[in-house]
N, C-alpha and C. Protein backbone atom coordinates (compact mmCIF):
# COMPACT_ATOMS: atom_id res chain seq x y z
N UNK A 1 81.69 102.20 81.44
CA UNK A 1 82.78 102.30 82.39
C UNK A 1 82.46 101.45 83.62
N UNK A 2 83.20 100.41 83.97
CA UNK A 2 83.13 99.66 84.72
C UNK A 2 83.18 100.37 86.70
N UNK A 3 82.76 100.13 87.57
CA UNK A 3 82.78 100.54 88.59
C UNK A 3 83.79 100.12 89.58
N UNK A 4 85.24 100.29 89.99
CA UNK A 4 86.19 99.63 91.04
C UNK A 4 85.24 99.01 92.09
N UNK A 5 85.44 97.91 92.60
CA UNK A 5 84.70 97.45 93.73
C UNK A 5 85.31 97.97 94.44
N UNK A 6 84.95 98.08 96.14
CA UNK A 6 85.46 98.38 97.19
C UNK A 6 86.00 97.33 97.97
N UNK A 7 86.99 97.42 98.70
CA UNK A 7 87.24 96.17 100.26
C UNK A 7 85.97 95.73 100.47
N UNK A 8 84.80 96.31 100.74
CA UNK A 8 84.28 95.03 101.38
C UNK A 8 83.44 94.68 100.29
N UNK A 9 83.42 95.28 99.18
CA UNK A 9 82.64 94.05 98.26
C UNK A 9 83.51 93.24 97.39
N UNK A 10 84.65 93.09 97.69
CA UNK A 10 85.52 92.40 97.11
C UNK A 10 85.80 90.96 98.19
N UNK A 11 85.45 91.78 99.40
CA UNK A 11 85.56 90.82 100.61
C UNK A 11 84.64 89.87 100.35
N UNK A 12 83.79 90.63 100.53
CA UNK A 12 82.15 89.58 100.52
C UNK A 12 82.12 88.40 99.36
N UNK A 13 82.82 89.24 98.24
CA UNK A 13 82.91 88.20 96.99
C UNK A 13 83.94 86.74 97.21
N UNK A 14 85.09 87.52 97.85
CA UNK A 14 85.52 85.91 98.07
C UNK A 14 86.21 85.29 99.12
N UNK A 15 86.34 85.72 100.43
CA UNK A 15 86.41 85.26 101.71
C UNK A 15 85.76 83.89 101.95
N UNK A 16 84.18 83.57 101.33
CA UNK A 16 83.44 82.27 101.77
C UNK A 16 84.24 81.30 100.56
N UNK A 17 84.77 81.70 99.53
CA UNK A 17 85.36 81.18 98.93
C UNK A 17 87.24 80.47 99.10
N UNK A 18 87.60 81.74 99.21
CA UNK A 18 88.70 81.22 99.79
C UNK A 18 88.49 80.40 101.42
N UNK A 19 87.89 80.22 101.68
CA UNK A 19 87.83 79.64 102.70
C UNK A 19 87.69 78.09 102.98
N UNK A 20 86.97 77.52 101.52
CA UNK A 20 86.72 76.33 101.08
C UNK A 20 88.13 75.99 99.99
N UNK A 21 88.62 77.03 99.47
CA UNK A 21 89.94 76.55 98.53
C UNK A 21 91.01 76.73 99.07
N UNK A 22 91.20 77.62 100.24
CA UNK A 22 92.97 77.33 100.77
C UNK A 22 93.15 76.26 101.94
N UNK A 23 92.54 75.68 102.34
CA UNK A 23 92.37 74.45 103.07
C UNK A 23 93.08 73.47 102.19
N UNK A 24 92.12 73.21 100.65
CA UNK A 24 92.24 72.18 100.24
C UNK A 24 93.43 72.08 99.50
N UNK A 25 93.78 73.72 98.68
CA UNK A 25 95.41 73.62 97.71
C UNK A 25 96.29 73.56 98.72
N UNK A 26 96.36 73.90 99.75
CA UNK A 26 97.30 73.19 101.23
C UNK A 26 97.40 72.17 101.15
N UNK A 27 96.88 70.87 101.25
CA UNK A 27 96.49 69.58 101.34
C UNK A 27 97.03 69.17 99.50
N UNK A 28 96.27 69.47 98.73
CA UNK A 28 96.63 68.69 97.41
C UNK A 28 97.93 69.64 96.64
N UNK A 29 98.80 70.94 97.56
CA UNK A 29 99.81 71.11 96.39
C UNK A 29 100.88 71.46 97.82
N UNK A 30 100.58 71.64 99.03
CA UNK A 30 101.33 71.57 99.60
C UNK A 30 102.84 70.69 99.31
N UNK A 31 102.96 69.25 98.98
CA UNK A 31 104.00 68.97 99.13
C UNK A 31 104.76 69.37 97.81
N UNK A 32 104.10 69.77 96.54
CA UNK A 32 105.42 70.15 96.09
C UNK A 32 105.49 71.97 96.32
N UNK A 33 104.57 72.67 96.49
CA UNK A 33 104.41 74.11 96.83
C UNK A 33 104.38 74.02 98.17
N UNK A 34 105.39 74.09 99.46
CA UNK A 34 105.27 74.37 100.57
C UNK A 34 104.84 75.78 100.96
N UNK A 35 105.45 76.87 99.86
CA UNK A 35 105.32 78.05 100.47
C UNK A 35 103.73 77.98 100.73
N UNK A 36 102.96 77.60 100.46
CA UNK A 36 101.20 77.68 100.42
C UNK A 36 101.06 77.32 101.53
N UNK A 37 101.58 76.51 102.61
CA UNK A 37 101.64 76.41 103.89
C UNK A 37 101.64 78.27 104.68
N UNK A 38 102.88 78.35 103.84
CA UNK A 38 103.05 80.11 104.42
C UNK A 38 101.71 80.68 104.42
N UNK A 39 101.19 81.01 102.41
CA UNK A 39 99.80 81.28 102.09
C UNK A 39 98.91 81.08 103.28
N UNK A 40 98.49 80.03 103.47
CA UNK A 40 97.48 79.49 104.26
C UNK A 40 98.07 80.13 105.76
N UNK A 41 99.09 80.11 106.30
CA UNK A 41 98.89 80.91 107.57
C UNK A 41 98.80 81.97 107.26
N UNK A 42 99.36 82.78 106.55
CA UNK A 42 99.12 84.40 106.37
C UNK A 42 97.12 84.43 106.00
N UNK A 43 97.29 83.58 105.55
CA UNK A 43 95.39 83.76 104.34
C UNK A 43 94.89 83.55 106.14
N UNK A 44 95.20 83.10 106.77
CA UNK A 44 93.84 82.43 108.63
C UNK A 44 93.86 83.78 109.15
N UNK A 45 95.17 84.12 109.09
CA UNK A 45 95.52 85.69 110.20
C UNK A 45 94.28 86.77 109.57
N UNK A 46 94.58 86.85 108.43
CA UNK A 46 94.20 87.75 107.47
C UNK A 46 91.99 87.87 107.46
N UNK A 47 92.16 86.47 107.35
CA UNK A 47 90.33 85.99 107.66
C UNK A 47 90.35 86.37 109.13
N UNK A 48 91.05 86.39 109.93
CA UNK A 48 90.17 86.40 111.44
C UNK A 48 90.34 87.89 111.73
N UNK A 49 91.23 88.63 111.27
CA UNK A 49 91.53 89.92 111.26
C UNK A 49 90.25 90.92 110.86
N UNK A 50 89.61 90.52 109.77
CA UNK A 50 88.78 90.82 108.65
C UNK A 50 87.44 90.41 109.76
N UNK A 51 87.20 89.35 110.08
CA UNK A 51 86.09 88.92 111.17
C UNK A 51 85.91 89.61 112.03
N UNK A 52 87.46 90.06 113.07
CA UNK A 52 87.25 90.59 114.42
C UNK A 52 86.87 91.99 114.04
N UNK A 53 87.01 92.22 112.50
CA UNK A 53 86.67 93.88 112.69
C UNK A 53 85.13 94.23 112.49
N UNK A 54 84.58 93.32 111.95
CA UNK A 54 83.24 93.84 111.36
C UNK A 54 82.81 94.74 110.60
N UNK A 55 82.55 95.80 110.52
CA UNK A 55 82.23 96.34 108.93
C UNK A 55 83.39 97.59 109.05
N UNK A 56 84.42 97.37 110.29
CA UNK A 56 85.28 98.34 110.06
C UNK A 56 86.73 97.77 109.10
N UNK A 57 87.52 98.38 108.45
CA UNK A 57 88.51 97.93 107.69
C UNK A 57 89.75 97.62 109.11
N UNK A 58 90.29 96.40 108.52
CA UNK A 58 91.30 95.79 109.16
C UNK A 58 92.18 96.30 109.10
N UNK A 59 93.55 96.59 109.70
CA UNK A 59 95.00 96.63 109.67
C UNK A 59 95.37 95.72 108.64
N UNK A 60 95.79 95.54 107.38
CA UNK A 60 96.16 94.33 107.07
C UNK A 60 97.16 94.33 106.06
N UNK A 61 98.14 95.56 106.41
CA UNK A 61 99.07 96.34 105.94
C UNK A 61 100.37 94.56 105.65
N UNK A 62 100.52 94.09 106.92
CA UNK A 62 101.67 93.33 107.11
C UNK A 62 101.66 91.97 106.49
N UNK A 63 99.90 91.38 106.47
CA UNK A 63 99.78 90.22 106.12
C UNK A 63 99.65 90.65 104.26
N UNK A 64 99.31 91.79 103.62
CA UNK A 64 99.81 91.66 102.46
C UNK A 64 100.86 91.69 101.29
N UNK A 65 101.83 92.71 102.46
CA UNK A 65 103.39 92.41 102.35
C UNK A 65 103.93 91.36 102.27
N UNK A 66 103.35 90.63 103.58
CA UNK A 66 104.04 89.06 103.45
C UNK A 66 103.34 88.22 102.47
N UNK A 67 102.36 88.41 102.25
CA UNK A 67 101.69 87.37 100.74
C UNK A 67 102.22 87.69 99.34
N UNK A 68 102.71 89.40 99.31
CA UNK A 68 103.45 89.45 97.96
C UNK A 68 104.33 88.88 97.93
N UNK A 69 105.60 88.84 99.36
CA UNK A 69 106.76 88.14 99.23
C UNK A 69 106.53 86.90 99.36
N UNK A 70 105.47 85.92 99.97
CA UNK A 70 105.98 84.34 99.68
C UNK A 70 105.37 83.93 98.18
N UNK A 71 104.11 84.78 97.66
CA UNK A 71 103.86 84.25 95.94
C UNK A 71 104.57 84.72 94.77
N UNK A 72 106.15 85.81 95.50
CA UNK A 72 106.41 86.75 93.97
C UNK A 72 105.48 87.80 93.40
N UNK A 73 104.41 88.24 94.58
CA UNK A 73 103.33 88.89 93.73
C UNK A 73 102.05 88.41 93.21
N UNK A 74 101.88 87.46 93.74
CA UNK A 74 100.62 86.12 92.89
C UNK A 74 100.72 85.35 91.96
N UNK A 75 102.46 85.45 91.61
CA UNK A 75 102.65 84.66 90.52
C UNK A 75 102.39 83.50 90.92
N UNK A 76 101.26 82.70 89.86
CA UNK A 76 100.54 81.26 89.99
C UNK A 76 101.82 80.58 89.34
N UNK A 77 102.51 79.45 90.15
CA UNK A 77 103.22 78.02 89.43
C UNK A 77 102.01 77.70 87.93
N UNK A 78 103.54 77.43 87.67
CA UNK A 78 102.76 76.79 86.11
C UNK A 78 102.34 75.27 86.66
N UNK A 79 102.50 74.66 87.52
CA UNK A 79 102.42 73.23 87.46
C UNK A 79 101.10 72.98 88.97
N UNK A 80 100.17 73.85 88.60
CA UNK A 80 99.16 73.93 89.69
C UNK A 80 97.57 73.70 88.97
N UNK A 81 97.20 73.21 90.06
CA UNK A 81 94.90 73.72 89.03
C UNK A 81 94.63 74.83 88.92
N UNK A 82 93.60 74.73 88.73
CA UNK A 82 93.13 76.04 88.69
C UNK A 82 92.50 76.86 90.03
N UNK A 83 92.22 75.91 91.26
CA UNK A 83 91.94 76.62 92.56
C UNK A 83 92.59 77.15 92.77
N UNK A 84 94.19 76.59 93.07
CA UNK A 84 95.70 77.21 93.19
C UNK A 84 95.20 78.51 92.53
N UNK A 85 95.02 78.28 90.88
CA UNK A 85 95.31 79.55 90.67
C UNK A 85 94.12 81.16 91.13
N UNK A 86 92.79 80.17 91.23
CA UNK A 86 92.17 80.84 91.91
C UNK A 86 92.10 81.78 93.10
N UNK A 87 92.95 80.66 93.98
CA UNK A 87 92.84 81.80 95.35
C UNK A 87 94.13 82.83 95.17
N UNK A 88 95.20 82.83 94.43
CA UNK A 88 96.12 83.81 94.34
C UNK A 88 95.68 84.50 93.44
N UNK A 89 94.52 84.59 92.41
CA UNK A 89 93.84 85.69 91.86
C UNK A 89 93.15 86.55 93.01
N UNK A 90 92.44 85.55 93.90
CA UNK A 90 91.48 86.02 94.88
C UNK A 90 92.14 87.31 95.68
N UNK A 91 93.41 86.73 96.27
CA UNK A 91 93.86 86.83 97.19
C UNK A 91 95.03 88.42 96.42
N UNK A 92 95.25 88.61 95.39
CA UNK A 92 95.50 89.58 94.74
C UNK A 92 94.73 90.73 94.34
N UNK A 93 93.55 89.82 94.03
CA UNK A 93 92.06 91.10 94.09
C UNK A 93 91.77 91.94 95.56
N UNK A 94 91.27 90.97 96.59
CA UNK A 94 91.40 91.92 97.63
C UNK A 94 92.71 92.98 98.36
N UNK A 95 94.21 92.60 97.77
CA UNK A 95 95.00 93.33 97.77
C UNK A 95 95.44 94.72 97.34
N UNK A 96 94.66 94.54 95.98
CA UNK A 96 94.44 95.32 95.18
C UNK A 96 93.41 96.55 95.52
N UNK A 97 92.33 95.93 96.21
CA UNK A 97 91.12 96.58 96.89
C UNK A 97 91.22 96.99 98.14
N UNK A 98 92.43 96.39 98.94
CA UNK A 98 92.68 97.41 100.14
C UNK A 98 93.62 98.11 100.05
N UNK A 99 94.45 98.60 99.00
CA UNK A 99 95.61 99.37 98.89
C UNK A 99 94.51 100.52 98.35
N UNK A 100 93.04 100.42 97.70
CA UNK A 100 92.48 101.71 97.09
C UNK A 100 91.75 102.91 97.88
């Protein structure tokens, strides 16, 4: 039986990560995926939120509302890489892990 991770070890797992991949699917899918512009401001709020708290859990009720509504839920475009599809796995996992 597998063990649920928690928020912050879900955090720890990919915050340094997303951090190096939503920069860049901004930049290489931005122009035909604008909403990832959205992504990427909601994903900065969301990282500095997570920072200013330190090992206490963030508020981060609003910025995951708004990430279900600009991806559909994490639905990955079919016409993306695989970082794309990476950080909206990512970014669905820790969603997943602060709603528990």
């Amino acid at each position: 039986m597998s063990k649920k991770l928690d928020f912050n070890q879900v955090k720890e797992a990919h915050l340094k990560t997303l951090a190096q991949y939503v920069p860049v699917v901004a930049r290489v899918h931005g122009g035909n995926h604008p909403e990832f512009h959205q992504v990427r401001e909601v994903y900065d709020k969301l990282a500095k939120k997570i920072k200013d708290a330190g090992v206490e859990k963030p508020d981060l009720v609003d910025e995951f509302v708004k990430l279900r509504e600009i991806t559909d839920n994490y639905t990955v475009p079919d016409d993306v890489c695989e970082s794309y599809e990476a950080v909206y796995n990512m970014l669905a996992e820790l969603d997943r892990a602060y709603e528990s």
